[in-house]
Protein backbone atom coordinates (compact mmCIF):
# COMPACT_ATOMS: atom_id res chain seq x y z
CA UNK A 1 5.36 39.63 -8.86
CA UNK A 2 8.69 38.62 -10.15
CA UNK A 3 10.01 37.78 -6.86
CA UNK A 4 6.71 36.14 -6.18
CA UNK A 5 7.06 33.87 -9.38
CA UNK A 6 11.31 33.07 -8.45
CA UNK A 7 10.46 32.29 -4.78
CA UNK A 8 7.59 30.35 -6.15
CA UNK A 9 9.14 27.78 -8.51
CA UNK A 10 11.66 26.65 -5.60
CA UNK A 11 8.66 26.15 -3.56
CA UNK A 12 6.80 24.09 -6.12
CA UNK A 13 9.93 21.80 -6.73
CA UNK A 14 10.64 21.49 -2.59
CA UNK A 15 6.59 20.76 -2.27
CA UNK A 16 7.23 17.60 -5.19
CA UNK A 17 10.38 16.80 -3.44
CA UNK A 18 8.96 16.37 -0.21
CA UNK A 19 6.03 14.86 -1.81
CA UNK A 20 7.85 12.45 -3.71
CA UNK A 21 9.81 11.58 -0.98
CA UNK A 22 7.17 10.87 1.24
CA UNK A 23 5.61 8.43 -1.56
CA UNK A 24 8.41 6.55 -1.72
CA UNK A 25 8.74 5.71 2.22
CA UNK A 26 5.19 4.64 2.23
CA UNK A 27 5.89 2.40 -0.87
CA UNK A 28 8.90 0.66 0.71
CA UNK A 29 6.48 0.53 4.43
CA UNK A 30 3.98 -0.92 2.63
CA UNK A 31 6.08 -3.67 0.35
CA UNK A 32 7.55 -4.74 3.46
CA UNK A 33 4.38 -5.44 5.15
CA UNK A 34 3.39 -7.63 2.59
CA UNK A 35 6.76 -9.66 3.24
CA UNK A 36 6.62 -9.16 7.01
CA UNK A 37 3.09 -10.76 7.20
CA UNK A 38 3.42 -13.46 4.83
CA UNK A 39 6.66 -14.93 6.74
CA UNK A 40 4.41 -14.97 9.64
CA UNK A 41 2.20 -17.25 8.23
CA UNK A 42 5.07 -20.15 7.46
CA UNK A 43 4.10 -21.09 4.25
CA UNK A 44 6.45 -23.50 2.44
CA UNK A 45 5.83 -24.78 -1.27
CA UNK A 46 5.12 -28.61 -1.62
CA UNK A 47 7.56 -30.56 -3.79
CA UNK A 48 5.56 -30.77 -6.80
CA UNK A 49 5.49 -27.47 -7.20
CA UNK A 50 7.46 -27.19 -10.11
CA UNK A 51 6.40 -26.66 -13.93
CA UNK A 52 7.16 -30.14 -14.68
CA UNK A 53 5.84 -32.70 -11.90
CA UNK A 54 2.43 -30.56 -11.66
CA UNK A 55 2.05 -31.43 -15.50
CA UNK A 56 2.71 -34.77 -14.92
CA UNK A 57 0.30 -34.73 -11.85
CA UNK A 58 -2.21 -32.98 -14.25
CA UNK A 59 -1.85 -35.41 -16.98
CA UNK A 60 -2.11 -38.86 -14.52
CA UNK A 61 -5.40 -37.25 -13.11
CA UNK A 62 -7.00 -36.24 -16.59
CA UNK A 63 -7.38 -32.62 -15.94
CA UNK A 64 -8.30 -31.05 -19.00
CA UNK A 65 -8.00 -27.40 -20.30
CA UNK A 66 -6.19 -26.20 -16.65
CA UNK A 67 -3.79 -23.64 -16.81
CA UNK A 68 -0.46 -24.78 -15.97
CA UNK A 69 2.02 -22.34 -13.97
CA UNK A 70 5.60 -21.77 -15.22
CA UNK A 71 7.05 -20.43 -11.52
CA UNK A 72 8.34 -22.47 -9.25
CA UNK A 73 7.98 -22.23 -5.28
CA UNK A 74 8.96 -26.02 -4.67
CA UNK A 75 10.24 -26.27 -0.95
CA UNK A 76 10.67 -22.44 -0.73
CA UNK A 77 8.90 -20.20 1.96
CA UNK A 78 6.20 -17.87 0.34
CA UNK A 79 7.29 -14.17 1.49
CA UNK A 80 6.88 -12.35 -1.31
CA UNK A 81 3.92 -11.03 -3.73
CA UNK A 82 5.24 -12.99 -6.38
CA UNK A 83 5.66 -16.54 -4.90
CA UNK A 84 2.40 -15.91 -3.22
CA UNK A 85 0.45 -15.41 -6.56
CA UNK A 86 2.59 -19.05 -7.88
CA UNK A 87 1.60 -20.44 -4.90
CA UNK A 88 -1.96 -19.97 -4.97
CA UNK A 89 -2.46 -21.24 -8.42
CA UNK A 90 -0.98 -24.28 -8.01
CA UNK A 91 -3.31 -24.65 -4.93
CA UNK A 92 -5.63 -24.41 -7.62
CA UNK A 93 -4.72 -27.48 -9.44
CA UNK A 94 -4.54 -29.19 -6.42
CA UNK A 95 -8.03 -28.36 -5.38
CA UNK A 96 -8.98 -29.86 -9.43
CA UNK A 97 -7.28 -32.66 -8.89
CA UNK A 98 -9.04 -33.49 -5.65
CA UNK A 99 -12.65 -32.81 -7.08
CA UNK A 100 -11.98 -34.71 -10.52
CA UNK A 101 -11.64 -31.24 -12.56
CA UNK A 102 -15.03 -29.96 -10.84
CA UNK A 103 -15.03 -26.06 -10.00
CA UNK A 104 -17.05 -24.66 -6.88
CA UNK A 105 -20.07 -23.85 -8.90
CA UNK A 106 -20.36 -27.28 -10.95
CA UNK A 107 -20.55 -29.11 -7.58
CA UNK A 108 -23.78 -29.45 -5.07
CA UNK A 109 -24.27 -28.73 -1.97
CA UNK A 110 -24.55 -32.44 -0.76
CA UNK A 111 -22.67 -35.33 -1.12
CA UNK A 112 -24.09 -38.24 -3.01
CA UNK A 113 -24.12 -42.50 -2.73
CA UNK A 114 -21.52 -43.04 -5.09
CA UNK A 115 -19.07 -40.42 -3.81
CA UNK A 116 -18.77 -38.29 -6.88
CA UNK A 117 -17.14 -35.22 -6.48
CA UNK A 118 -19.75 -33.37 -8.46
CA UNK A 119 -22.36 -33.72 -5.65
CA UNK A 120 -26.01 -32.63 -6.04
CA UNK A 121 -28.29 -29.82 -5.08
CA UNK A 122 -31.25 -32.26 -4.66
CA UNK A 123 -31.81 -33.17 -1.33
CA UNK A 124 -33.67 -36.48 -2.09
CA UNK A 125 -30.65 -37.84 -3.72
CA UNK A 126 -28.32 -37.26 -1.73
CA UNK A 127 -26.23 -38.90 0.61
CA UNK A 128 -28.23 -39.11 4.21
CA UNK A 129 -26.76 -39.16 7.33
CA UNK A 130 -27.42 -41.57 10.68
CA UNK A 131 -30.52 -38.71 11.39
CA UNK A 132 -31.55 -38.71 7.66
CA UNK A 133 -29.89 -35.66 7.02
CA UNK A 134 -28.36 -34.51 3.86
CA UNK A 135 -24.48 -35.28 4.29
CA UNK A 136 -22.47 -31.83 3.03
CA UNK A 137 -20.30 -32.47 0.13
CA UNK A 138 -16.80 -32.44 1.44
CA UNK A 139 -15.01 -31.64 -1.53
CA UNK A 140 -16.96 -28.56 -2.59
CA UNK A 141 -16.29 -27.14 0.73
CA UNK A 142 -12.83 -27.82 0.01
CA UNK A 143 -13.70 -25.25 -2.69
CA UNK A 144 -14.58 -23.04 -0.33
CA UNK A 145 -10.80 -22.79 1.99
CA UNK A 146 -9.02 -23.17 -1.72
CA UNK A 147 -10.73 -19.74 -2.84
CA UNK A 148 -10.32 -17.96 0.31
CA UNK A 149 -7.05 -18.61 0.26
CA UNK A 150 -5.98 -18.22 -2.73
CA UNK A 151 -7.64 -14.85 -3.15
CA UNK A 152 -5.74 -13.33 0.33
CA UNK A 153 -2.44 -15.11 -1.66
CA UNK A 154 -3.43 -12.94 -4.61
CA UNK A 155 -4.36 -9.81 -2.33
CA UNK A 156 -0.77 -10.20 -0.90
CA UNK A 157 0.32 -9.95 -4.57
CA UNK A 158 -1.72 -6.98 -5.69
CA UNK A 159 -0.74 -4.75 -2.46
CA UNK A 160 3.16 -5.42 -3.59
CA UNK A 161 2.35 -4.12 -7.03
CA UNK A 162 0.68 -1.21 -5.61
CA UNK A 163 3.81 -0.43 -3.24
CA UNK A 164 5.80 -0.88 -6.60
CA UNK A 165 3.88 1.26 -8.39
CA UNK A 166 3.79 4.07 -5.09
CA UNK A 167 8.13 3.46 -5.21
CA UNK A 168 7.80 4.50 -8.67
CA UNK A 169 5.63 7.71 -8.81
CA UNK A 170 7.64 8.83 -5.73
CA UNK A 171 10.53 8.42 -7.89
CA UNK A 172 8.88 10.66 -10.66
CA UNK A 173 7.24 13.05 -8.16
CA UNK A 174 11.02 13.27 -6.50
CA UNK A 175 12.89 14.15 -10.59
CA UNK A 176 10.35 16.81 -10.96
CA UNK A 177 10.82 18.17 -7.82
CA UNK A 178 14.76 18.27 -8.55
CA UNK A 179 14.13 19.52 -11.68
CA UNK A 180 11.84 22.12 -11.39
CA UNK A 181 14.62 23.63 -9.06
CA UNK A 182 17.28 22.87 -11.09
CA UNK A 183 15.36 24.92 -14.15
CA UNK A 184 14.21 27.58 -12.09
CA UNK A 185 18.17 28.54 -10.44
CA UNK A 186 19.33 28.36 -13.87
CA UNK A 187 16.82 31.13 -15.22
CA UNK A 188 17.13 33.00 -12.24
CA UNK A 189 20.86 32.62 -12.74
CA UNK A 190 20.91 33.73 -16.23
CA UNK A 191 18.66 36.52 -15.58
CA UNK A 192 21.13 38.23 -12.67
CA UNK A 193 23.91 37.01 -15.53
CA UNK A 194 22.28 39.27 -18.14
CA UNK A 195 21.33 42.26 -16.16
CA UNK A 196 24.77 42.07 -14.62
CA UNK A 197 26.38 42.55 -18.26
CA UNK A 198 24.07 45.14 -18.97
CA UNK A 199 25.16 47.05 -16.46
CA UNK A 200 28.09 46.77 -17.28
CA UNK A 201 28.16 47.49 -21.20
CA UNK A 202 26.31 50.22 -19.61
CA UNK A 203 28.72 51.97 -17.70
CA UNK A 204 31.39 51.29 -20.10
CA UNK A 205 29.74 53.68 -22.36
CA UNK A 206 31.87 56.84 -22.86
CA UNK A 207 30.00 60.15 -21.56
CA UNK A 208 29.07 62.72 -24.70
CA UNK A 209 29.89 65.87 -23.53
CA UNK A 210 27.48 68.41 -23.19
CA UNK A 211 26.41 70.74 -26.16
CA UNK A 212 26.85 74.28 -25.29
């Protein structure tokens, strides 16, 4: 059972090794995915994309209580997690801006006379087309790209925290492992240490000759 329980704590600390190795290659595979596939889509930031000219686009189009971003991605491709997140919520504002500070859910589903933004649900007031159909309210399905969008942007930003997070607990998994073997050679090694000098104390013990 001894041997069992020596053998066994080199084991355990190869096993988290291994482990921790393995964690870490499938964190750095998966983090540069995320960068591999968002170069492929050639997105570049717009020049306004900077704290200070989208607060002064904000401010000239009387958008109210909007979150401002303090990243910048102005003229710079989008290849990482990070820029992609800044990037999709200044397509945010942008999408604000274009439907007067309206969200997806304040707008109808049909475009009215006057060409508000806001739209309306009601079929008999809206806008009617050359058949006397309801026209579809442009700028509410506007809504519709911004969100998708945005939301694979953010995706692209969660899966690089996740690979982030996967680098790290490799790391951890990959210490114990290390250390577990480190601890377990040095109390095997003091144990051969000690039974070594007792040996020897032993046999340095003068022999009492027998009684007769």
């Amino acid at each position: 059972m001894r041997k069992f329980f020596e053998v066994g704590g080199f084991i355990a600390g190869g096993l988290l090794v291994i482990f921790g190795v393995a964690v870490i290659a499938l964190g750095l595979s998966g983090r540069s995915t995320v960068h591999s596939n968002l170069s492929q889509e050639k997105i570049v930031g717009s020049d306004d994309m900077t704290p200070a000219l989208i607060k002064e686009s904000v401010e000239e189009a009387g958008l109210t209580n909007v979150s401002l971003p303090s990243c910048s991605v102005a003229g710079e491709s989008i290849d990482t997690g990070s820029e992609a997140r800044c990037f999709a919520s200044y397509m945010r504002i942008h999408a604000l801006e274009s439907s007067d500070g309206f969200t997806y859910a304040e707008m109808g589903r049909f475009a009215t006379p006057d060409g508000s933004p806001k739209g309306t649900s009601d079929e008999a007031l809206a806008l009617k087309d050359s058949e006397g159909k309801p026209v579809a309210n442009a700028v509410r399905n506007t809504w519709v790209t911004e969100t998708a969008l945005s939301t694979a942007l953010n995706m692209s930003f969660m899966a690089e925290r996740l690979s982030l997070f996967s680098i790290v607990i490799g790391i951890a998994l990959l210490l114990s492992g290390i250390g577990f073997v480190v601890l377990d050679w040095v109390a095997l090694h003091r144990r051969r240490v000690a039974a070594e000098e007792a040996k020897t104390a032993a046999a340095s013990q003068p022999v009492k000759p027998a009684v007769a």
